[in-house]
Protein backbone atom coordinates (compact mmCIF):
# COMPACT_ATOMS: atom_id res chain seq x y z
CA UNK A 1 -77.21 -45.06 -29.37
CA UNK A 2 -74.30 -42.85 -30.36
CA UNK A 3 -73.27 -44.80 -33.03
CA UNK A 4 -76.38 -46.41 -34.54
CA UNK A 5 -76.72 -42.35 -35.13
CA UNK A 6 -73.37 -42.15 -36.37
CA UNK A 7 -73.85 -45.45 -38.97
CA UNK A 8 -77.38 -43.52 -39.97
CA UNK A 9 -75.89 -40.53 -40.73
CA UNK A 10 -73.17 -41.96 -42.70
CA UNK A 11 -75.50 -44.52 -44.91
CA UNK A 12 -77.93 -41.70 -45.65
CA UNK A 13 -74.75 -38.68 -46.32
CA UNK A 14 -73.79 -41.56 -48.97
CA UNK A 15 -76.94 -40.88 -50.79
CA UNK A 16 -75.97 -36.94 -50.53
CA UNK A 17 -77.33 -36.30 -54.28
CA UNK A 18 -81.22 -36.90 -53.06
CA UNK A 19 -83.33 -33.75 -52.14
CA UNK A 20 -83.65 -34.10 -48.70
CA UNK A 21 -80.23 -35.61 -47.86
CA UNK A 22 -77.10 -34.03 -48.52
CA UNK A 23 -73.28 -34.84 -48.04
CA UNK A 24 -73.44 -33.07 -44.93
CA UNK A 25 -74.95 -35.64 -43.31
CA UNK A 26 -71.85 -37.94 -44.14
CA UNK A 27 -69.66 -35.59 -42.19
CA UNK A 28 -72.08 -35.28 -39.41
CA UNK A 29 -71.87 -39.17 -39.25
CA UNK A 30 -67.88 -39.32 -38.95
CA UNK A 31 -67.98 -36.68 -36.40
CA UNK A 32 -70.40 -38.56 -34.03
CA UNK A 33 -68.71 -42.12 -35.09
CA UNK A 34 -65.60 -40.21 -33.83
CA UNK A 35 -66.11 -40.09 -30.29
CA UNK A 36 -66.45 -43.80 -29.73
CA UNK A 37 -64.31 -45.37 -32.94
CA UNK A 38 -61.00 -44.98 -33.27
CA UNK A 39 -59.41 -44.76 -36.54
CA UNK A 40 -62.83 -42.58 -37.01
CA UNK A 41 -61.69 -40.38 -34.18
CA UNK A 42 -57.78 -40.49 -35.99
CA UNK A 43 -58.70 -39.42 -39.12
CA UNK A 44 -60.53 -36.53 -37.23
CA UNK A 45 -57.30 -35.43 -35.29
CA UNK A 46 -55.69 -35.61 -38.36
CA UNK A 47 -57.63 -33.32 -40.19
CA UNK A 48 -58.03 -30.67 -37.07
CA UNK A 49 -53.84 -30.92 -37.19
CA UNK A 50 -54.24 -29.77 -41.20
CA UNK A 51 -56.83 -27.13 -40.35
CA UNK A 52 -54.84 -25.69 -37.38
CA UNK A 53 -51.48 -25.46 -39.09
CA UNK A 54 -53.38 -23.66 -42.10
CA UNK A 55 -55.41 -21.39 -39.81
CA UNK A 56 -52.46 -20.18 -38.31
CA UNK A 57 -50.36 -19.41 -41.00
CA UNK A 58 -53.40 -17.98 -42.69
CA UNK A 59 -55.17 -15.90 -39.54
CA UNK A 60 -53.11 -16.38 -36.52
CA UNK A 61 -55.83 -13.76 -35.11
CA UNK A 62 -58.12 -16.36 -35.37
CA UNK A 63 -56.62 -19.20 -35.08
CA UNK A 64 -56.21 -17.96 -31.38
CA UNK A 65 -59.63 -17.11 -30.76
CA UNK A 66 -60.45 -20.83 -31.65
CA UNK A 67 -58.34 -22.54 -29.50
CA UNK A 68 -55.36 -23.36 -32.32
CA UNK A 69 -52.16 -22.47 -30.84
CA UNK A 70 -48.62 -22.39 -33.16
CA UNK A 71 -45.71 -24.63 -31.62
CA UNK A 72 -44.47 -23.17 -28.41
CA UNK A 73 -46.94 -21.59 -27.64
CA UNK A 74 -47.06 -18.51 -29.56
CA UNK A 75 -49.19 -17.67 -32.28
């Protein structure tokens, strides 16, 4: 069920330029195909990695509260 979701979301985010769809719907669709396919779920990690490592050289304060930590530990 997950992913027919996931597939649905990412056919219709494709046609993002329509009214009632929108691009969001193609991220939506990566980020439910991510829990069950892999190189889905990769290119996820990846880009949580990019986001950390700029949140917490950009607002450590934050970064914290989120859950991003800096390597060893300290933020």
């Amino acid at each position: 069920m997950r992913i027919s979701i996931g597939l649905v979301l990412t056919f219709f985010g494709v046609f993002g330029f329509l009214p009632i769809v929108g691009y969001w719907m193609l991220a939506l669709g990566m980020l439910v195909l991510s829990v069950d396919i892999a190189f889905v779920r990769r290119w996820r990690r990846q880009a949580q990695v990019v986001l950390g490592r700029w949140m917490i050289v950009r607002y450590p304060r934050l970064a914290v509260r989120v859950g991003f930590t800096a390597v060893g530990g300290r933020a």
